[in-house]
N, C-alpha and C. Protein backbone atom coordinates (compact mmCIF):
# COMPACT_ATOMS: atom_id res chain seq x y z
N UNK A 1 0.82 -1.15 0.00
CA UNK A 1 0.00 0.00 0.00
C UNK A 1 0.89 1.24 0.00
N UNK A 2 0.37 2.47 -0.40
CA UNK A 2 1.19 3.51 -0.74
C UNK A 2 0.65 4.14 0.25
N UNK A 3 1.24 5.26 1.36
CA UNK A 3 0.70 6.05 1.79
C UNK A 3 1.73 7.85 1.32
N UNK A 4 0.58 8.51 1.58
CA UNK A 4 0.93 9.44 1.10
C UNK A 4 0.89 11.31 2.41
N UNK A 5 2.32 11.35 2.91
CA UNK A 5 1.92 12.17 3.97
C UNK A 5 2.48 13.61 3.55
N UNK A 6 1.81 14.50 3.51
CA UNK A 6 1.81 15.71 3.47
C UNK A 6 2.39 16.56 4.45
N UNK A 7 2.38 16.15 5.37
CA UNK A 7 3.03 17.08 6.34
C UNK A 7 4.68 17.22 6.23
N UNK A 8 4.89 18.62 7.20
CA UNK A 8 6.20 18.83 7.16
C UNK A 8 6.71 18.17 7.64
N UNK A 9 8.33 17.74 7.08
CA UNK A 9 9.55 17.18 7.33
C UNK A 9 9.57 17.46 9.33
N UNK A 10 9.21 18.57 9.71
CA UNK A 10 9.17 17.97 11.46
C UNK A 10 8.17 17.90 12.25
N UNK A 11 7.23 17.82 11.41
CA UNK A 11 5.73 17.42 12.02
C UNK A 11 5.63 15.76 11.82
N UNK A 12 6.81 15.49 11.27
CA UNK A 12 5.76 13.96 10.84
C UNK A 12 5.96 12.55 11.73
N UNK A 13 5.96 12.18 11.75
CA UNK A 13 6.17 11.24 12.98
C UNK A 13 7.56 10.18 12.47
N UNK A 14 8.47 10.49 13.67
CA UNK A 14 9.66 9.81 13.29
C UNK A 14 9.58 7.97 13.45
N UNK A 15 10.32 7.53 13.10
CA UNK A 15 10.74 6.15 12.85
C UNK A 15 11.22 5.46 14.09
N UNK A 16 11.08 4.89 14.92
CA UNK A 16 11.85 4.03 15.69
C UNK A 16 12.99 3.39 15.52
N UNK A 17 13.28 2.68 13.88
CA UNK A 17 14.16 2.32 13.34
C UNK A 17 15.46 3.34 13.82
N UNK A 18 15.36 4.46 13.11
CA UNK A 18 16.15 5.56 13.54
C UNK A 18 16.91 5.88 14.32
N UNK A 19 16.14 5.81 15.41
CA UNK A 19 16.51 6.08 17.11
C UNK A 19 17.23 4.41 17.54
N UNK A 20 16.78 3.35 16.55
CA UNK A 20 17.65 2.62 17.55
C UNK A 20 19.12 2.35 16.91
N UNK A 21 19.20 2.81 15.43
CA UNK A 21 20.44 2.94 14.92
C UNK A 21 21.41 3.57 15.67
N UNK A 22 20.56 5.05 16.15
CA UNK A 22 21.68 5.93 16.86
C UNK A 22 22.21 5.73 18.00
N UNK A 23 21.13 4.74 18.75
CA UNK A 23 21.90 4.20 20.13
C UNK A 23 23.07 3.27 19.98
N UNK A 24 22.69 2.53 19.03
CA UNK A 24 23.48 1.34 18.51
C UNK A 24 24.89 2.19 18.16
N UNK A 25 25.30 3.23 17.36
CA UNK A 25 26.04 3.82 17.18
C UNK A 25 26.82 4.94 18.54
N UNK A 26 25.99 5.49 18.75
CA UNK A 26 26.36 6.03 20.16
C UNK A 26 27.37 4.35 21.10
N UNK A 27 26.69 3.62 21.04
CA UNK A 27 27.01 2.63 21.57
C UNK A 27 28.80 2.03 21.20
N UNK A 28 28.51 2.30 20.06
CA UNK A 28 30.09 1.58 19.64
C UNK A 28 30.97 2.78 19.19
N UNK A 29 30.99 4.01 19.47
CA UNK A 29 31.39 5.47 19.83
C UNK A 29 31.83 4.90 21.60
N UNK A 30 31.14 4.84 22.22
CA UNK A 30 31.53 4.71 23.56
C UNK A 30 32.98 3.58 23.69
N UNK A 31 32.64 2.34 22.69
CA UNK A 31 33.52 1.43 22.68
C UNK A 31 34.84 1.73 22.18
N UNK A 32 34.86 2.69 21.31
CA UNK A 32 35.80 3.31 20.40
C UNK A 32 36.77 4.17 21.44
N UNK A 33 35.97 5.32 21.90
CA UNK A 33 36.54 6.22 22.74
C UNK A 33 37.97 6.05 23.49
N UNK A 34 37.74 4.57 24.18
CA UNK A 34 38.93 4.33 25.09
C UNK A 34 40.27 3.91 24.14
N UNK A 35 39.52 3.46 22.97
CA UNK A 35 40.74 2.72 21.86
C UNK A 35 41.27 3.99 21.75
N UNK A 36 41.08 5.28 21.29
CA UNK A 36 41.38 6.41 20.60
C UNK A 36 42.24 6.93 21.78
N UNK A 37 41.92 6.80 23.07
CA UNK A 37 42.48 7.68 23.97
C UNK A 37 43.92 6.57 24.56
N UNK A 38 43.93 5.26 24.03
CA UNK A 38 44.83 4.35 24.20
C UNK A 38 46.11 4.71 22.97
N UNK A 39 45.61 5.12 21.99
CA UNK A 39 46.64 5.12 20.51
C UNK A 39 47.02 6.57 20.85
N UNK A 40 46.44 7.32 21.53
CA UNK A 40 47.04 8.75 21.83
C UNK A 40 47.89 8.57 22.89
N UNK A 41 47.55 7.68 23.88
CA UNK A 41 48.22 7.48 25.39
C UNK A 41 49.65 6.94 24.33
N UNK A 42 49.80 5.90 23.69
CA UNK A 42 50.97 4.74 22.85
C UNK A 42 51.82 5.99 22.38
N UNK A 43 50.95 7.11 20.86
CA UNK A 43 51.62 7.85 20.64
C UNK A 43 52.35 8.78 21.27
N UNK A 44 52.11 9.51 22.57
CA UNK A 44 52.55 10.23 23.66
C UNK A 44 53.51 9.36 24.14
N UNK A 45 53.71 8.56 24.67
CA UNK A 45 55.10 8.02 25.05
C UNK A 45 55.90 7.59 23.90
N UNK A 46 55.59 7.83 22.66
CA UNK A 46 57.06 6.88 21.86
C UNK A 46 57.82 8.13 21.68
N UNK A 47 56.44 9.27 21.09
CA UNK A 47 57.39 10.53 21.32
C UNK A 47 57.87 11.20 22.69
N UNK A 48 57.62 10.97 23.57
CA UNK A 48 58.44 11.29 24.85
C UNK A 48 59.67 10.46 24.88
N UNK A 49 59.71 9.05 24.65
CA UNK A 49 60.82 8.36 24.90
C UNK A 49 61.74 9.02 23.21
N UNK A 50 61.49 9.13 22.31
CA UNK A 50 62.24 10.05 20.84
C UNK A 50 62.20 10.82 21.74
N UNK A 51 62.17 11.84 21.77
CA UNK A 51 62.53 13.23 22.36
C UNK A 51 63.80 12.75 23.17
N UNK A 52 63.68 12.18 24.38
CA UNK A 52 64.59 11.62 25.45
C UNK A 52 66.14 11.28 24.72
N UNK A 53 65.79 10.06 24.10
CA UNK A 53 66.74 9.50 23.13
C UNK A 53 67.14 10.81 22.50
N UNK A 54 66.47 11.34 21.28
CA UNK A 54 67.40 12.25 20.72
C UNK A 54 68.11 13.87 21.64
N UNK A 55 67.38 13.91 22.73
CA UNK A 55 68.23 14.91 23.36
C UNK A 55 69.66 14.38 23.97
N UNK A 56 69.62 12.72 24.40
CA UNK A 56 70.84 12.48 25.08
C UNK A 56 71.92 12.53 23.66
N UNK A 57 71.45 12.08 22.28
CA UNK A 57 72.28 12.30 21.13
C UNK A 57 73.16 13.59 21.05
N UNK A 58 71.86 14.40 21.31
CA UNK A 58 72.22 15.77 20.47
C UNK A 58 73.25 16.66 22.25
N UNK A 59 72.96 15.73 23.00
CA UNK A 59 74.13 16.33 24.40
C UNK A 59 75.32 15.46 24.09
N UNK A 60 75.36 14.03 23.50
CA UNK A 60 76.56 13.26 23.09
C UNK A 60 77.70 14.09 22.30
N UNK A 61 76.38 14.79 20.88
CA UNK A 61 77.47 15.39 20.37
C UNK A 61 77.85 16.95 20.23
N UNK A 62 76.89 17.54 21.22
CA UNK A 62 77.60 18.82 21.95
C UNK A 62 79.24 18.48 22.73
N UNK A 63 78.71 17.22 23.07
CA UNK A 63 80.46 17.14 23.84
C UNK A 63 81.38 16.74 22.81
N UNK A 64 81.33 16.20 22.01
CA UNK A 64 82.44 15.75 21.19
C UNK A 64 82.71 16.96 20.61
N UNK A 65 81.41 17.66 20.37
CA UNK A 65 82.18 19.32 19.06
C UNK A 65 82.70 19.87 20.22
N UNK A 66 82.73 19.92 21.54
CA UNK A 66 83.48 20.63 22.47
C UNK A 66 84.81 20.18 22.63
N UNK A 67 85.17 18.83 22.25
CA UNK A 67 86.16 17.92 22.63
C UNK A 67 87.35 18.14 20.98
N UNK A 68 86.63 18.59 19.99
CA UNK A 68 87.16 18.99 18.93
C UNK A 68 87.44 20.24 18.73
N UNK A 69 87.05 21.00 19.09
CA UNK A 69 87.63 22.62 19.32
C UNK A 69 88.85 23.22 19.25
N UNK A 70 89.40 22.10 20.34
CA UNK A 70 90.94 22.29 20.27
C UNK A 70 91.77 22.12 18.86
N UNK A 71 91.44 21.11 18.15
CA UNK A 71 91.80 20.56 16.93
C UNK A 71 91.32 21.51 15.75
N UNK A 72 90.12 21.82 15.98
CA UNK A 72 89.74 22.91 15.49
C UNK A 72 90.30 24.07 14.91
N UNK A 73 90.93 24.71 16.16
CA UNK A 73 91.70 26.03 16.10
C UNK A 73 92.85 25.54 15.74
N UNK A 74 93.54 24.54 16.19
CA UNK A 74 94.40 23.84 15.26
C UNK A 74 94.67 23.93 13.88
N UNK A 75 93.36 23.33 13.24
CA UNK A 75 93.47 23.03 11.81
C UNK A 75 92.81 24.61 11.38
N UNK A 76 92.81 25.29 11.88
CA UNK A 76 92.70 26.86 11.24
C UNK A 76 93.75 27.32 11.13
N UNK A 77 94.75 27.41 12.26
CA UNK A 77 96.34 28.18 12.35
C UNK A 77 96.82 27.06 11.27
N UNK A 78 96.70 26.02 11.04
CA UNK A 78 97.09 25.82 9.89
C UNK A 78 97.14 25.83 8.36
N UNK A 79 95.55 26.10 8.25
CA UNK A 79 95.22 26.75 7.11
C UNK A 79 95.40 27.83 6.92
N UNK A 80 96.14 29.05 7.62
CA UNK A 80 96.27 30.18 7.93
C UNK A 80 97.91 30.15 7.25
N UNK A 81 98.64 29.24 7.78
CA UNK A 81 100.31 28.95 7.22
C UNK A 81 100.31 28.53 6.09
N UNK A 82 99.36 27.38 5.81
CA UNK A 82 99.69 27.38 4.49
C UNK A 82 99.12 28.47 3.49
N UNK A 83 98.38 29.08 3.41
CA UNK A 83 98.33 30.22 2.94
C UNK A 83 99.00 31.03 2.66
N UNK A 84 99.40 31.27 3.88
CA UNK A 84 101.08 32.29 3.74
C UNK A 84 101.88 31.83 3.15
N UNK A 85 101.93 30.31 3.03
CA UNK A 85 103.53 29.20 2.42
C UNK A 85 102.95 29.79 1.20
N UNK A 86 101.83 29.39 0.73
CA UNK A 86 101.05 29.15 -0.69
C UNK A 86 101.28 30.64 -1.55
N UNK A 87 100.97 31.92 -0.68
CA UNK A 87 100.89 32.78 -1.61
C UNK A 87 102.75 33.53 -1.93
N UNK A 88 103.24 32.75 -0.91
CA UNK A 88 104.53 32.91 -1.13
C UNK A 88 105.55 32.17 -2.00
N UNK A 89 105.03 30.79 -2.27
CA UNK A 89 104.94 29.70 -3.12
C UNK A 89 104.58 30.65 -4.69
N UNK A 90 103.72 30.83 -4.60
CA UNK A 90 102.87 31.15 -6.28
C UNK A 90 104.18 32.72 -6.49
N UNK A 91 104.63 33.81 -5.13
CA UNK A 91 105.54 34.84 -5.43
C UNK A 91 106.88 33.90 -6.24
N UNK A 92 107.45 33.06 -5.77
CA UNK A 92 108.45 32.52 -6.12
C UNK A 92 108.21 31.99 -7.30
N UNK A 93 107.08 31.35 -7.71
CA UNK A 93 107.01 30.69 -8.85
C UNK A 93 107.17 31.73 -9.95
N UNK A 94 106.15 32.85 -9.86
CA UNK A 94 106.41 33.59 -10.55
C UNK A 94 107.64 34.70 -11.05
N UNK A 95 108.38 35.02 -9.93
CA UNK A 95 109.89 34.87 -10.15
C UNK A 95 110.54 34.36 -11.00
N UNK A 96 110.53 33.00 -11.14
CA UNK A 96 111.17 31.88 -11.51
C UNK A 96 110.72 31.48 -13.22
N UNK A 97 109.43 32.09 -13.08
CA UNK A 97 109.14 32.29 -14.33
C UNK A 97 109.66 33.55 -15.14
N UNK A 98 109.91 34.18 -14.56
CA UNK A 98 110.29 35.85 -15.17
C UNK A 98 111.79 35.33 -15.49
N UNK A 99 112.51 34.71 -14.69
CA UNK A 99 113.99 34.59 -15.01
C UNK A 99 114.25 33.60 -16.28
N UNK A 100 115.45 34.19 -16.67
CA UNK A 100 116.47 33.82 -17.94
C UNK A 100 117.20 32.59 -17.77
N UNK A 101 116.92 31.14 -18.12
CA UNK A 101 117.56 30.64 -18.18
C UNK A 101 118.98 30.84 -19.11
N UNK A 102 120.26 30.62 -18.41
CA UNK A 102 121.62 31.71 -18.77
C UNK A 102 122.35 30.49 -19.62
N UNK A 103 122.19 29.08 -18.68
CA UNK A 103 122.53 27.69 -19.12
C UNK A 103 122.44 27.23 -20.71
N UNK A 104 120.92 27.52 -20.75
CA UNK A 104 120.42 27.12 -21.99
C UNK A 104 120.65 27.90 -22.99
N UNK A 105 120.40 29.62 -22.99
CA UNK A 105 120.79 30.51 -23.73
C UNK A 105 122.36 30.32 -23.92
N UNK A 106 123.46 30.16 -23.36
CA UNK A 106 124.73 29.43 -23.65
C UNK A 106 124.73 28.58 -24.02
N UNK A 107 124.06 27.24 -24.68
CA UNK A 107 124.44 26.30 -25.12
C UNK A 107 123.62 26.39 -26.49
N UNK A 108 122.37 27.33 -26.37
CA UNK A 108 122.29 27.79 -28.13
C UNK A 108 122.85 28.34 -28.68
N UNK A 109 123.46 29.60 -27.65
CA UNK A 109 124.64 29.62 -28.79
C UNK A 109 125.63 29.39 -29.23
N UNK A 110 126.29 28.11 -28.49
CA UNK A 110 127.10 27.25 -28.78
C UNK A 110 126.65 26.58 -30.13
N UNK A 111 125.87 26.18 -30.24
CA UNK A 111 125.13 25.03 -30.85
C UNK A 111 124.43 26.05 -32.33
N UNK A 112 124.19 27.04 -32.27
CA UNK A 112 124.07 27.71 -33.51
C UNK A 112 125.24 29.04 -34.02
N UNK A 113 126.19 28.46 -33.49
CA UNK A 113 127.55 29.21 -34.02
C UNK A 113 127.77 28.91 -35.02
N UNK A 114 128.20 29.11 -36.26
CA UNK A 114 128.92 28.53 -37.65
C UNK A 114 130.46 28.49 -37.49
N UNK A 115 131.11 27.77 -38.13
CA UNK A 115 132.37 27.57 -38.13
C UNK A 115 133.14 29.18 -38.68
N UNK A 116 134.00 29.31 -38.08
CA UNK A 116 134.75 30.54 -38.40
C UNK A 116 134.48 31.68 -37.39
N UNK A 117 133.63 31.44 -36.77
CA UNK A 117 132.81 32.89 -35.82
C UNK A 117 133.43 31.96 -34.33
N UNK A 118 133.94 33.05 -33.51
CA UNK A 118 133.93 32.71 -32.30
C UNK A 118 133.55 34.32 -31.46
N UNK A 119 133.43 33.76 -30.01
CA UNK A 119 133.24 34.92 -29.22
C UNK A 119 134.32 35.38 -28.46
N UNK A 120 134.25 36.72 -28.43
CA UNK A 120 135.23 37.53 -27.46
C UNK A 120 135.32 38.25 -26.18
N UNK A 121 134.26 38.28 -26.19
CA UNK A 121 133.19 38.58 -25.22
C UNK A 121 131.42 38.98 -25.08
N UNK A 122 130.69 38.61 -23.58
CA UNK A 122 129.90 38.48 -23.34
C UNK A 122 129.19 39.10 -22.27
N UNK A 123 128.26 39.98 -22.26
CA UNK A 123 127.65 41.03 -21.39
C UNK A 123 126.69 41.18 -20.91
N UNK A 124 125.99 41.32 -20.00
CA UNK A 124 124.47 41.79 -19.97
C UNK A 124 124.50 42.96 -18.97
N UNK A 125 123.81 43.32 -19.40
CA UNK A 125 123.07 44.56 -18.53
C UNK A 125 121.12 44.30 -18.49
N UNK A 126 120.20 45.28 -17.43
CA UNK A 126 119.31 45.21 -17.19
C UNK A 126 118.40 44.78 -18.45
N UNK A 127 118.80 45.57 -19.15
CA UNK A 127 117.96 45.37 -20.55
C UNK A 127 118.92 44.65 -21.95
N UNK A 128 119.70 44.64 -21.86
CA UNK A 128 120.33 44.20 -23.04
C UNK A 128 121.11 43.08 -22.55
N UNK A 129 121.80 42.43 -23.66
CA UNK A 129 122.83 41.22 -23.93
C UNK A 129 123.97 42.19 -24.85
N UNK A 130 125.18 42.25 -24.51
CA UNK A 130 126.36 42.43 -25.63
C UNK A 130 127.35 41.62 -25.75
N UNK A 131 127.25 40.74 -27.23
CA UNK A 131 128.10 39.73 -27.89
C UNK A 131 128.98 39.97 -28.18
N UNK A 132 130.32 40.12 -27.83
CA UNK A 132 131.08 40.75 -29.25
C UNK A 132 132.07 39.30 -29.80
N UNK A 133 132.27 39.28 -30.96
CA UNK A 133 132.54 38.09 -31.55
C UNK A 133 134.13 38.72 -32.68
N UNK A 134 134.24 37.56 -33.74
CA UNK A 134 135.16 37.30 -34.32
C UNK A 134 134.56 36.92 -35.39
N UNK A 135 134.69 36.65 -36.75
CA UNK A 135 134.36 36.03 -37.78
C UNK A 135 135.84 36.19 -38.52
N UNK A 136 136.10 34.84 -39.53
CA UNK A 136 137.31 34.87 -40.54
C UNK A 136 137.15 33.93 -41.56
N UNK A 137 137.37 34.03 -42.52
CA UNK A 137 136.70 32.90 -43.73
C UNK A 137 137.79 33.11 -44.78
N UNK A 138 138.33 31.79 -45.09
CA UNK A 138 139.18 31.80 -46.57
C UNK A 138 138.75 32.19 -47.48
N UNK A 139 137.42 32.09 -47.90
CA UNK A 139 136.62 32.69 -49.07
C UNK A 139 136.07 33.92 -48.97
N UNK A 140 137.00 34.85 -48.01
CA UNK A 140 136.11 36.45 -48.11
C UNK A 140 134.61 36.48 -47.54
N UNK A 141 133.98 35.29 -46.71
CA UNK A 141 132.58 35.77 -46.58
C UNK A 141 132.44 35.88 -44.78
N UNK A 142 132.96 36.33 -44.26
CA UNK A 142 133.01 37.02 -42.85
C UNK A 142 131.66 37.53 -42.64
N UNK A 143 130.96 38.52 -43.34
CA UNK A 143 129.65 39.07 -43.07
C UNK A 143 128.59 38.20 -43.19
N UNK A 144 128.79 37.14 -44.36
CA UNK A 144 127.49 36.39 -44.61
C UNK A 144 127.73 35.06 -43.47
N UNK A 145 128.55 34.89 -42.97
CA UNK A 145 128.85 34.12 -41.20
C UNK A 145 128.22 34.49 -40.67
N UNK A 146 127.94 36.09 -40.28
CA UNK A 146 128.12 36.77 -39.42
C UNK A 146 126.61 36.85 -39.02
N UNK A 147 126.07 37.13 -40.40
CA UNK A 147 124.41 37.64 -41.01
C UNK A 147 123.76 35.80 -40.55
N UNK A 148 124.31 34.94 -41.41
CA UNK A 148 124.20 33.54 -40.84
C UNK A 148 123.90 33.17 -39.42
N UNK A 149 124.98 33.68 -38.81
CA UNK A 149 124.69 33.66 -37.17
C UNK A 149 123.43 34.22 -36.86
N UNK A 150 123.54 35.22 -36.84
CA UNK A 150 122.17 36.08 -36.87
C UNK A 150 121.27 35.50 -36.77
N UNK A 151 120.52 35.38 -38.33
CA UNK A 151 119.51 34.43 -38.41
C UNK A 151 119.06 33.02 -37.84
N UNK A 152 120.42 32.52 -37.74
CA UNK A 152 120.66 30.72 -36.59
C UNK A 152 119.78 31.67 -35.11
N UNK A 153 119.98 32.27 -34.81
CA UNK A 153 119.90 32.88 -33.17
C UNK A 153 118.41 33.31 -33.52
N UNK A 154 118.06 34.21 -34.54
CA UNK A 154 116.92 34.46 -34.58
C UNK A 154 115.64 33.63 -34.85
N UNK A 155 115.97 32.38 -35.58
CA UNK A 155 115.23 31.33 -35.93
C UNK A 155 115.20 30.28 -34.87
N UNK A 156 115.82 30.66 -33.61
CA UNK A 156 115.88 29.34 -32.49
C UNK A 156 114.91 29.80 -31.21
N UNK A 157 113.86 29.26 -31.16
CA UNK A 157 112.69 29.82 -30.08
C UNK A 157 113.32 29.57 -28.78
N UNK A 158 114.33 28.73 -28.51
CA UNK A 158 114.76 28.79 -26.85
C UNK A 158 115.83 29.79 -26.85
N UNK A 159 116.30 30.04 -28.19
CA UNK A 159 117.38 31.09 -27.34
C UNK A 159 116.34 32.40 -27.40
N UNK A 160 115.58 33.05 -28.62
CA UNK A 160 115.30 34.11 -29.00
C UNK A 160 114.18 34.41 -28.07
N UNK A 161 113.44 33.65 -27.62
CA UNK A 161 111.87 33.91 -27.21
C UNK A 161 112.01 34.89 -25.42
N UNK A 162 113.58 35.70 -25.10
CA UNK A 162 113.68 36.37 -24.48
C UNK A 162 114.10 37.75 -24.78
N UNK A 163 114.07 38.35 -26.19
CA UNK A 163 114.25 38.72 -26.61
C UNK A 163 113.19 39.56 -27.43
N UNK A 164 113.29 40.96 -27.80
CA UNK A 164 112.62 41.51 -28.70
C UNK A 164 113.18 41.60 -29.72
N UNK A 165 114.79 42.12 -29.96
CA UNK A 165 115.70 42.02 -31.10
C UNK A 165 116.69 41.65 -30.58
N UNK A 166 117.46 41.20 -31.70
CA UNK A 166 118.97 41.32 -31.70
C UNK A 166 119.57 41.70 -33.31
N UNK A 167 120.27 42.73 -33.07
CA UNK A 167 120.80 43.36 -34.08
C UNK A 167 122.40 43.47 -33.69
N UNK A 168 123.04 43.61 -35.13
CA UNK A 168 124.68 44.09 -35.18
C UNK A 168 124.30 45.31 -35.34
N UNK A 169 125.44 45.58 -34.58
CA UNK A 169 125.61 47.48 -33.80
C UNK A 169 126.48 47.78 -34.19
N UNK A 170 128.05 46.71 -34.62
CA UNK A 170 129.25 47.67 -35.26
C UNK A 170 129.88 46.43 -35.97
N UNK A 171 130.86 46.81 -36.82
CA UNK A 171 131.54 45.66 -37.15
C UNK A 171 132.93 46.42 -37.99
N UNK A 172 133.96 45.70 -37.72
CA UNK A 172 134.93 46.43 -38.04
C UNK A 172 136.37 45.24 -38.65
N UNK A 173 136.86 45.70 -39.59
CA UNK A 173 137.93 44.43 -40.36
C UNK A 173 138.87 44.88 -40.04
N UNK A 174 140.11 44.05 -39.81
CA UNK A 174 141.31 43.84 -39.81
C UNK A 174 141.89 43.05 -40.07
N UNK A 175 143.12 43.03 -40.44
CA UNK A 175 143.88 41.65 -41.28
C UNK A 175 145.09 41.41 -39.86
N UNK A 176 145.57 39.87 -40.23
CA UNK A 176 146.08 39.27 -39.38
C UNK A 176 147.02 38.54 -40.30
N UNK A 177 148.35 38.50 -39.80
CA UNK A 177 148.85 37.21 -41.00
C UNK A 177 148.23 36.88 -42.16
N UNK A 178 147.93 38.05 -43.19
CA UNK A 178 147.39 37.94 -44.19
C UNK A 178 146.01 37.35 -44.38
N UNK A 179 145.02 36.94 -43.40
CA UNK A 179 143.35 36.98 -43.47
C UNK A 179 142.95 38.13 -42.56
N UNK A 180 141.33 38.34 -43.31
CA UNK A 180 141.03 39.30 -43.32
C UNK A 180 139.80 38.49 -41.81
N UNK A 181 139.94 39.38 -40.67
CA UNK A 181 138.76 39.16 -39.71
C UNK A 181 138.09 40.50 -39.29
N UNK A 182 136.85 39.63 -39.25
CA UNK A 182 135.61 41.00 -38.97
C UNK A 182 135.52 41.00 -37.24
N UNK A 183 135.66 41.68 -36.78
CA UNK A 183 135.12 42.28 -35.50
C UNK A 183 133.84 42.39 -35.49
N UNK A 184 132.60 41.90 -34.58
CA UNK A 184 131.42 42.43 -34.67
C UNK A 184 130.61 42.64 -33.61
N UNK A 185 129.80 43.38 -32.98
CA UNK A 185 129.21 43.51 -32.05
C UNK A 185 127.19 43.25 -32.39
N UNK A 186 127.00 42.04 -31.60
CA UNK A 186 125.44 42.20 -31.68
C UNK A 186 125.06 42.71 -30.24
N UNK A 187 123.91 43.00 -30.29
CA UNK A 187 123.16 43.68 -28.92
C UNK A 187 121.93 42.82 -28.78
N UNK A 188 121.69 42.33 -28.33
CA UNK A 188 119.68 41.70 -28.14
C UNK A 188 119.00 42.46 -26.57
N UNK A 189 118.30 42.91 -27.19
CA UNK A 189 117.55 44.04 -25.96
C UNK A 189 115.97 42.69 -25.37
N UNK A 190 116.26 42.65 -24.25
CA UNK A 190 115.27 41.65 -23.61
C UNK A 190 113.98 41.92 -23.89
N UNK A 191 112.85 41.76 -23.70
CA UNK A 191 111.43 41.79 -23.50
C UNK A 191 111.60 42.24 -21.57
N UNK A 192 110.44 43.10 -21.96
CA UNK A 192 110.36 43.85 -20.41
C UNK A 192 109.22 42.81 -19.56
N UNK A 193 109.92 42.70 -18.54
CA UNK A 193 108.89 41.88 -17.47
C UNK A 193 108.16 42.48 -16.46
């Protein structure tokens, strides 16, 4: 059968069904309650006992960074020296780079001398090098030795690459026991450092 009620939603007569759901529910709310206040009681002590635990950690290693301190200031005054070694290190290096190897520049020009040319003397000053040499040749060619040399010295990157020029500055002939020798003076002016 259909019934059909018109009245308002709180005029109308409630259900019994209803009311005993909600006790029933109220009911196992009550049962619940103590569970909820048990998993809060569980959670409250694991974090009290964490807390505990990690404060005795975090006092463990307050003492050890106290116990390292010393070592500490230690390994600072030492990073402090080597610093000083270091930037005094990189002064020297660079020094050492600015300087003329004298060794090597003597043995190029040993080694790119031509036969007939020797030296007479050898000079330096702040800025310059002064060569002064000898040349003598059976066949009259003293200058093209001389010019020869030259170019040997100018074409050799370990001797020249301290250097901006080197030029002959004088040159002068005289005979000896009937050969003819050139006197000559080169100059090579350094590169400024």
């Amino acid at each position: 059968m259909i019934e059909i009620n018109l009245l308002p939603q709180e005029l109308k007569a409630k259900s019994k069904t209803k009311k005993i759901a909600i006790v029933k529910d109220a009911k196992a709310l009550l049962y619940l309650i103590p569970v909820i206040l048990a998993v809060f009681i569980c959670v409250h002590f694991y974090l009290a006992v964490a807390g505990i635990v990690k404060g005795s950690q975090i006092r463990a290693l307050k003492n050890k960074w106290a116990g390292l301190e010393a070592k500490r200031k230690t390994l600072e005054d030492l990073k402090k020296e080597h610093m000083a070694v270091s930037s005094d290190a990189s002064f020297l290096q660079q020094l050492t780079s600015q300087r003329i190897d004298w060794a090597q520049k003597l043995n190029r020009l040993s080694l790119d001398l031509p036969s007939g040319v020797w030296f007479v003397d050898l000079s330096t000053g702040r800025r310059d090098l002064v060569l002064k040499g000898a040349a003598v040749s059976l066949q009259k060619e003293e200058m093209i030795l001389i010019n020869k040399f030259i170019n040997n010295l100018k074409k050799d990157p370990l001797f020249f690459q301290d250097f901006t020029a080197l030029e002959l500055t004088s040159y002068q002939r005289r005979v000896i026991g009937g050969y003819d020798i050139v006197d000559f003076v080169l100059t090579g002016t350094f590169k400024s450092r």
